[in-house]
Protein backbone atom coordinates (compact mmCIF):
# COMPACT_ATOMS: atom_id res chain seq x y z
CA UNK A 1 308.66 85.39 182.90
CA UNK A 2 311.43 86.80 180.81
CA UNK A 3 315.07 86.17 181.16
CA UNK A 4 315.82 90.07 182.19
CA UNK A 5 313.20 89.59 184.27
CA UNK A 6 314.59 86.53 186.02
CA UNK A 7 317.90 87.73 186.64
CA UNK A 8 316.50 90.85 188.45
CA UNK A 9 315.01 88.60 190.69
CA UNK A 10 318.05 86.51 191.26
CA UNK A 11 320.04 89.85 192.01
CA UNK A 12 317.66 91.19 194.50
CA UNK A 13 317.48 87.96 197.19
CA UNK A 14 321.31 88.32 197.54
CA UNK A 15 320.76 91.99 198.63
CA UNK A 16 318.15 91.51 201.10
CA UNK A 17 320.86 88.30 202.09
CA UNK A 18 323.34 90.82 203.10
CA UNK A 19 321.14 93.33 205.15
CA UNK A 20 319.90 90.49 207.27
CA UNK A 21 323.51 89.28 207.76
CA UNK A 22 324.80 92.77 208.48
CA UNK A 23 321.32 93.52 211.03
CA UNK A 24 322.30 90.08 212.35
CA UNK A 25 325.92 90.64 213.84
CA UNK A 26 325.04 94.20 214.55
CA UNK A 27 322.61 92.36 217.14
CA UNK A 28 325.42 90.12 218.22
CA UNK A 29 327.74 92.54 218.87
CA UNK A 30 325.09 94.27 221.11
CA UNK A 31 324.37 91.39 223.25
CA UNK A 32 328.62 91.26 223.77
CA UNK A 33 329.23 94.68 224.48
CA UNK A 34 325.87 94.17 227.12
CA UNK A 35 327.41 90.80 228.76
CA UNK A 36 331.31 91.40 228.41
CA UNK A 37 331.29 93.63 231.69
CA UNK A 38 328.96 91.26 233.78
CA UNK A 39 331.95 88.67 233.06
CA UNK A 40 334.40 90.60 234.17
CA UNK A 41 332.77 92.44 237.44
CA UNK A 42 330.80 89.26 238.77
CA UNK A 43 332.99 86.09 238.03
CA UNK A 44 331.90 84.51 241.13
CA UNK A 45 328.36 85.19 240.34
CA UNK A 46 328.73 83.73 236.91
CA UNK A 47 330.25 80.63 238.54
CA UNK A 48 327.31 80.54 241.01
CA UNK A 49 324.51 81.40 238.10
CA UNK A 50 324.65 78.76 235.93
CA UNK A 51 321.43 79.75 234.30
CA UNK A 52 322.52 83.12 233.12
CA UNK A 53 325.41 81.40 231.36
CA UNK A 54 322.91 78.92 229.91
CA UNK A 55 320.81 81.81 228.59
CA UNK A 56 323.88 83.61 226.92
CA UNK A 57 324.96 80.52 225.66
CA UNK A 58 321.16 79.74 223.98
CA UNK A 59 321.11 83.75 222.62
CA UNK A 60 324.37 82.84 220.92
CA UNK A 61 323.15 79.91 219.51
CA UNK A 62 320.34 81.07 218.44
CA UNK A 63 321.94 84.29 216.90
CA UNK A 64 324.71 81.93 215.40
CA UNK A 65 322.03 79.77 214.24
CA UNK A 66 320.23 82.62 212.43
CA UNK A 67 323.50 83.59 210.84
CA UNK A 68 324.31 80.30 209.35
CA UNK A 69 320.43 80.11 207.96
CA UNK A 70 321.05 83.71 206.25
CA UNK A 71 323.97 82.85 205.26
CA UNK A 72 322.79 79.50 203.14
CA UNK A 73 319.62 81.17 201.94
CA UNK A 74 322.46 84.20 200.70
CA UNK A 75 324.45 81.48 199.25
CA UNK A 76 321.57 79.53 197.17
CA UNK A 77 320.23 83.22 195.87
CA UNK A 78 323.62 83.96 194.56
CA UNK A 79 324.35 80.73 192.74
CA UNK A 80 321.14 80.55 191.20
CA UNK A 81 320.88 81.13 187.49
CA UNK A 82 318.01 83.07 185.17
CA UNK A 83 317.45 79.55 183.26
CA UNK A 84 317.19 78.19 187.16
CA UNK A 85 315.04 80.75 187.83
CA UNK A 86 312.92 80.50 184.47
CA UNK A 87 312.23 76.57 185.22
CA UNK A 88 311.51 77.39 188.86
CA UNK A 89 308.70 79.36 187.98
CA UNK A 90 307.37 76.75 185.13
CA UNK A 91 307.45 74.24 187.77
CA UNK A 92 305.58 75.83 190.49
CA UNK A 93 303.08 77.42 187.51
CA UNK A 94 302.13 73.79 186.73
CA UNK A 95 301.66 72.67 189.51
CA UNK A 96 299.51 75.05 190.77
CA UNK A 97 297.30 74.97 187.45
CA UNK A 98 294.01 72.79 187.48
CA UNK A 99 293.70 70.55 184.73
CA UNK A 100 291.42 71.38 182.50
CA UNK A 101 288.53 69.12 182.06
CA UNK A 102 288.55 67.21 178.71
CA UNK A 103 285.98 68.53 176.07
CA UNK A 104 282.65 66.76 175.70
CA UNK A 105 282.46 67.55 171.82
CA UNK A 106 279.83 66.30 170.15
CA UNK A 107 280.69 63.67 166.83
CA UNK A 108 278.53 62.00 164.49
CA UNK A 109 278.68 58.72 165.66
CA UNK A 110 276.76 59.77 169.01
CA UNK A 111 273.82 61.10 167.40
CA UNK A 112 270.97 59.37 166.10
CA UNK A 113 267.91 60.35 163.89
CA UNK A 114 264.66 59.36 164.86
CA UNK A 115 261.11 60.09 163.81
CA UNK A 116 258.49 62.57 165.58
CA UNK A 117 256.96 60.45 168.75
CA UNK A 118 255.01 61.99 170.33
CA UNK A 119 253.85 65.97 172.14
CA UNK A 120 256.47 65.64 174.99
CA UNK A 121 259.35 66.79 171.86
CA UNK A 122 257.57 69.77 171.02
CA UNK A 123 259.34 72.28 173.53
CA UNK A 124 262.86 70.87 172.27
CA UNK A 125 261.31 70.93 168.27
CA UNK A 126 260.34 75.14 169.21
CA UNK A 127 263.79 75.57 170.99
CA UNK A 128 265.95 74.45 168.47
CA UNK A 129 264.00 76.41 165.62
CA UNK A 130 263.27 79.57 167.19
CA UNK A 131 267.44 79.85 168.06
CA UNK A 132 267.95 79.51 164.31
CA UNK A 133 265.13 80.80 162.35
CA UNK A 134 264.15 84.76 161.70
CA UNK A 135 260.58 83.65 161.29
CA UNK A 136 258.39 82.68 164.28
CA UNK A 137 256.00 80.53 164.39
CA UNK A 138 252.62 79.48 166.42
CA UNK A 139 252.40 76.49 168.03
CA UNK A 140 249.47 75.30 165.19
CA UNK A 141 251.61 75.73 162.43
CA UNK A 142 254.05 72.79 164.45
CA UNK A 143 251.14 71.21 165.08
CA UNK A 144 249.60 71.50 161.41
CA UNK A 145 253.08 69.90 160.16
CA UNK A 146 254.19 67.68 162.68
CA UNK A 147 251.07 65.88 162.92
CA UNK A 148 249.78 65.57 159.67
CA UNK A 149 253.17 64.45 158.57
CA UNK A 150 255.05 62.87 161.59
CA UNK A 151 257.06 60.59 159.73
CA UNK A 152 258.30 63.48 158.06
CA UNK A 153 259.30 65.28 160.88
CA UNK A 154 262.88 63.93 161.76
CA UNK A 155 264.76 64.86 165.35
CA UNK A 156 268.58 64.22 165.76
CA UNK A 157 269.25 62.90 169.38
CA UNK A 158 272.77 63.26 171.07
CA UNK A 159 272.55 59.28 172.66
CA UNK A 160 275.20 60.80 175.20
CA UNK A 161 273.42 63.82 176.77
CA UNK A 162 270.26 62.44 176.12
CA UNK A 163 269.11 65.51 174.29
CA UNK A 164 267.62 66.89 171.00
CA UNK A 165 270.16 68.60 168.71
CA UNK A 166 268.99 69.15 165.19
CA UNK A 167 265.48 69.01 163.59
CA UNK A 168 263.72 69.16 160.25
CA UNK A 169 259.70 69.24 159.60
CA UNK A 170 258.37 68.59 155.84
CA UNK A 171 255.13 68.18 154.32
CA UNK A 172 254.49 66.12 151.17
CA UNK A 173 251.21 66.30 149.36
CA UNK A 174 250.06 66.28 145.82
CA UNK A 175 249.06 68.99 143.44
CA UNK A 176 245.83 69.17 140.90
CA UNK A 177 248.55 67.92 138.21
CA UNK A 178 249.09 64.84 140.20
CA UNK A 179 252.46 65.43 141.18
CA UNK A 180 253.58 64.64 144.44
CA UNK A 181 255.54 67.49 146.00
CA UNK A 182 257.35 67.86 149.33
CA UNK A 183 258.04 70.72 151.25
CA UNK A 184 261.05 71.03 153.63
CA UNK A 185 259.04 73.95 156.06
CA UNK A 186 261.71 74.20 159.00
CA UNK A 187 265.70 73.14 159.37
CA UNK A 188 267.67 73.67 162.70
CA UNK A 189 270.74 72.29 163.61
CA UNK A 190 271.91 73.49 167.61
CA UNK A 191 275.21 75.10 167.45
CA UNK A 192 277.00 72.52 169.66
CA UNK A 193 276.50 70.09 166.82
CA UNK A 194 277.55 71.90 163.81
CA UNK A 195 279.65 71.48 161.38
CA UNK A 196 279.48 67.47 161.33
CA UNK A 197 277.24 67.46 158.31
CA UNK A 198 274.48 66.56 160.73
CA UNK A 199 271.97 69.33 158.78
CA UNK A 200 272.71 67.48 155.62
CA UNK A 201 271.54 64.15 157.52
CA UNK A 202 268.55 65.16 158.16
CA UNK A 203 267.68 66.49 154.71
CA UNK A 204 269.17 63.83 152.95
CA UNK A 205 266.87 60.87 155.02
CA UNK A 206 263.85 63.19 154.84
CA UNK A 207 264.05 63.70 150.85
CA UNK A 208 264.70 59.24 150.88
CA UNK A 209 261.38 58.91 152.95
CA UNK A 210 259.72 61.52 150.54
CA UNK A 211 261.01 59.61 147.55
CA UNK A 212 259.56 56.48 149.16
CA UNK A 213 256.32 58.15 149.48
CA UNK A 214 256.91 58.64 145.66
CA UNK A 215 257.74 62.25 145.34
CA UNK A 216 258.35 63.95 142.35
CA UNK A 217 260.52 67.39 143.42
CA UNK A 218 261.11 69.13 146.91
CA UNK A 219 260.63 72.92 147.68
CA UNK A 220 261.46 75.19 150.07
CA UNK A 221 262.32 78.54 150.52
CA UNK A 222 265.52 80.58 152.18
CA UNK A 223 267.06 83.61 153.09
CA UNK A 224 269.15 85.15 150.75
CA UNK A 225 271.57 86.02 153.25
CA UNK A 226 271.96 82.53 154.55
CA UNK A 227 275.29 81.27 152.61
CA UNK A 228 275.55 78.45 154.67
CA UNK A 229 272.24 77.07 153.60
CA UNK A 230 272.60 77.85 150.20
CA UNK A 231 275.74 76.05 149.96
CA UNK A 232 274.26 73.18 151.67
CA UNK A 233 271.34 72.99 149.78
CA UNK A 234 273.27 73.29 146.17
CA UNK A 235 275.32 70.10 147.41
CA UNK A 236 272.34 68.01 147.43
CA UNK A 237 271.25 69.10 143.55
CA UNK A 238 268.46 71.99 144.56
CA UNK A 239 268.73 74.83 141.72
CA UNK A 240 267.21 78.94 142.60
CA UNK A 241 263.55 78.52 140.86
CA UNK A 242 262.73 81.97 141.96
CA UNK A 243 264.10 85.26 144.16
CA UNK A 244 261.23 86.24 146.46
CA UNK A 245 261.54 90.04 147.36
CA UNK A 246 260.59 90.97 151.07
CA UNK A 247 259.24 87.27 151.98
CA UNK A 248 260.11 87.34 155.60
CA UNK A 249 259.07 89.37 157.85
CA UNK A 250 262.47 91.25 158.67
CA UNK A 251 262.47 92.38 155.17
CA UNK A 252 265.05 90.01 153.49
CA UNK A 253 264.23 88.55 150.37
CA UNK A 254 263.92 84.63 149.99
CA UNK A 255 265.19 82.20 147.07
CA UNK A 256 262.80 79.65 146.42
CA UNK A 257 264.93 75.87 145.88
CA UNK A 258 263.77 73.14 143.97
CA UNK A 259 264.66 69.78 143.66
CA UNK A 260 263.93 67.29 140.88
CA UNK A 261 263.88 63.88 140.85
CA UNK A 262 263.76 63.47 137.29
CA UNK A 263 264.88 65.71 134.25
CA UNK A 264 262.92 68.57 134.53
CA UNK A 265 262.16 69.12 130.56
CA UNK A 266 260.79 65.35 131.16
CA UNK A 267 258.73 67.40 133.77
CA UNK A 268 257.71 70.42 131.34
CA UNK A 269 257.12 67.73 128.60
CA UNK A 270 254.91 65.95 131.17
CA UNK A 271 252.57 68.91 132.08
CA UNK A 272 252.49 69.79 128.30
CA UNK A 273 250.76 66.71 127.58
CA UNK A 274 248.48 66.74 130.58
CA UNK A 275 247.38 70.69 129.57
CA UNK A 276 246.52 69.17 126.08
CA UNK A 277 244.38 66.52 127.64
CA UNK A 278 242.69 69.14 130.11
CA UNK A 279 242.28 71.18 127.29
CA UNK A 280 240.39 68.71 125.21
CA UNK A 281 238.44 67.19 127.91
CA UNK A 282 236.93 71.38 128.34
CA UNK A 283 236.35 71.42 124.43
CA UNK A 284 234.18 67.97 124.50
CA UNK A 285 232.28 69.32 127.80
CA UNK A 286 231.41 72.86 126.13
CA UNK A 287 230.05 70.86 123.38
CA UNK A 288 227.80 69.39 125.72
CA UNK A 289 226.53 72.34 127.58
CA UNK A 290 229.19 71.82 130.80
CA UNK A 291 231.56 74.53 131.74
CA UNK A 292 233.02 73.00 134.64
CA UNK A 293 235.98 71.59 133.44
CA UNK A 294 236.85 74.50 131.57
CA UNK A 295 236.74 76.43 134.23
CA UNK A 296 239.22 74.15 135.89
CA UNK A 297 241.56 74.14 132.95
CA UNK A 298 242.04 77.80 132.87
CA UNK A 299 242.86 77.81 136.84
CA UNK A 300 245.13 75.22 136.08
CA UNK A 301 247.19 76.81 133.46
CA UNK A 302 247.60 79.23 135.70
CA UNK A 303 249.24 77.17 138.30
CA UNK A 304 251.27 75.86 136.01
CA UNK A 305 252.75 79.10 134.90
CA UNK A 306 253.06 80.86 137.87
């Protein structure tokens, strides 16, 4: 409440003070006028009644009574101040609120990452990535992931509410060029834990148990739209291989992410050699009347340059 406002308030009890007062003795004085010419006429009777006198004697009282009661509330109105006022209402506004109930915010240090266990988690793995994701999925392509690759699928567990809050699902396999490539397929992170860098978590352990496995690079793909990922995924050393134009199925256009391991003309330098080899290996079999392997060189050179 403002102070203007405050002092209006203060003004008007005083006001309604005075009308009770004045209502008050205009009562009074019509009780007296009623009862001043029973005294005189019947003063033996009033000497004989001693009840009636009781009764006047308990209406004055009681009218005296209200008077005085008026009169304080009148009184405590008028000396009452607009800062008086101001912390009257604070007071009673406080102590009428409920306290709010403290916030049960989610930190780092309550949630845990543990591996895929077992079918039971596949309703919470399809909740938390159909909330985030554009693309939907089937329940085999989970299935095709999660269980060829369970120690690659990684599920973030609040250890307070007992529930799932963040997932990732990867796929590692190996190429006809021998290298060993994983695949980050699916990344969700439920709004109630995020921004705690718990999506970095779980990319950051899954690429260490890919590297384990002896990966060479890690793929995936993105929405071009989604800054937030971008930015996330840049942190961690990924670099924009290729744009992919109309890649999901609302239309927007994906960048395809890479990250190496090693030094990536190493990489080039690597698959040079191994083209040379392939490419040998088909001259020595055409020599000898086989075309298989020459067959397979060509397809492979144009893996590689795709």
């Amino acid at each position: 409440m403002s102070v203007n406002n405050a002092a209006a308030t203060s003004v008007s009890v005083p006001n309604a003070g005075t009308t009770l007062i004045e209502d008050t003795l205009c009562r009074l004085k019509n009780c007296l006028t009623l009862v001043e010419p029973n005294i005189a006429n019947n003063e033996e009777t009033n000497s004989s009644s001693p009840t009636e006198n009781e009764n006047f004697t308990v209406t004055e009282v009681t009218i005296t009574a209200e008077i005085t009661s008026t009169s304080k509330q009148a009184s405590a109105a008028q000396t009452t101040t607009p800062d008086q006022v101001i912390a009257l209402n604070t007071e009673t506004k406080s102590t009428t609120e409920v306290p709010s109930k403290s916030s049960d915010s989610i930190n780092e240090n309550r949630v845990v990452i543990e591996s895929f266990r077992d079918e039971s988690q596949m309703p919470d793995i399809m909740r938390m990535i159909t909330n985030d994701l554009s693309e939907p999925y089937s329940i085999y392509t989970y299935r095709y992931f999660i269980h060829n690759w369970p120690d690659l699928c990684l599920l973030a567990r609040d250890t307070v509410r007992e529930e799932y809050v963040g997932v990732i699902v990867c796929k590692l396999d190996e190429d006809q060029f021998g290298v060993r490539r994983g695949y980050i397929a699916m990344l969700a992170v439920d709004e109630s834990a995020r921004r705690m860098g718990l999506g970095t978590r779980l990319v950051t352990t899954a690429i260490n148990r890919m590297r384990v496995c002896g990966c060479d690079e890690v793929v995936l793909e993105t929405e071009v739209t989604n800054l937030k990922a971008l930015s996330l995924y840049s942190k961690l050393g990924f670099i924009r291989e290729k744009r992919l134009f109309r890649y999901y199925l609302n239309g927007v256009d994906a960048f395809r992410l890479k990250l190496f391991f090693q030094d990536p003309n190493e990489l080039l330098e690597e698959q040079k050699q191994l083209e040379e080899l392939l490419n040998s290996t088909s001259i020595a079999s055409s020599s000898s009347g086989h075309t298989h392997f020459h067959n397979q060189h060509v397809h492979s050179s144009q893996c590689c340059h795709r």
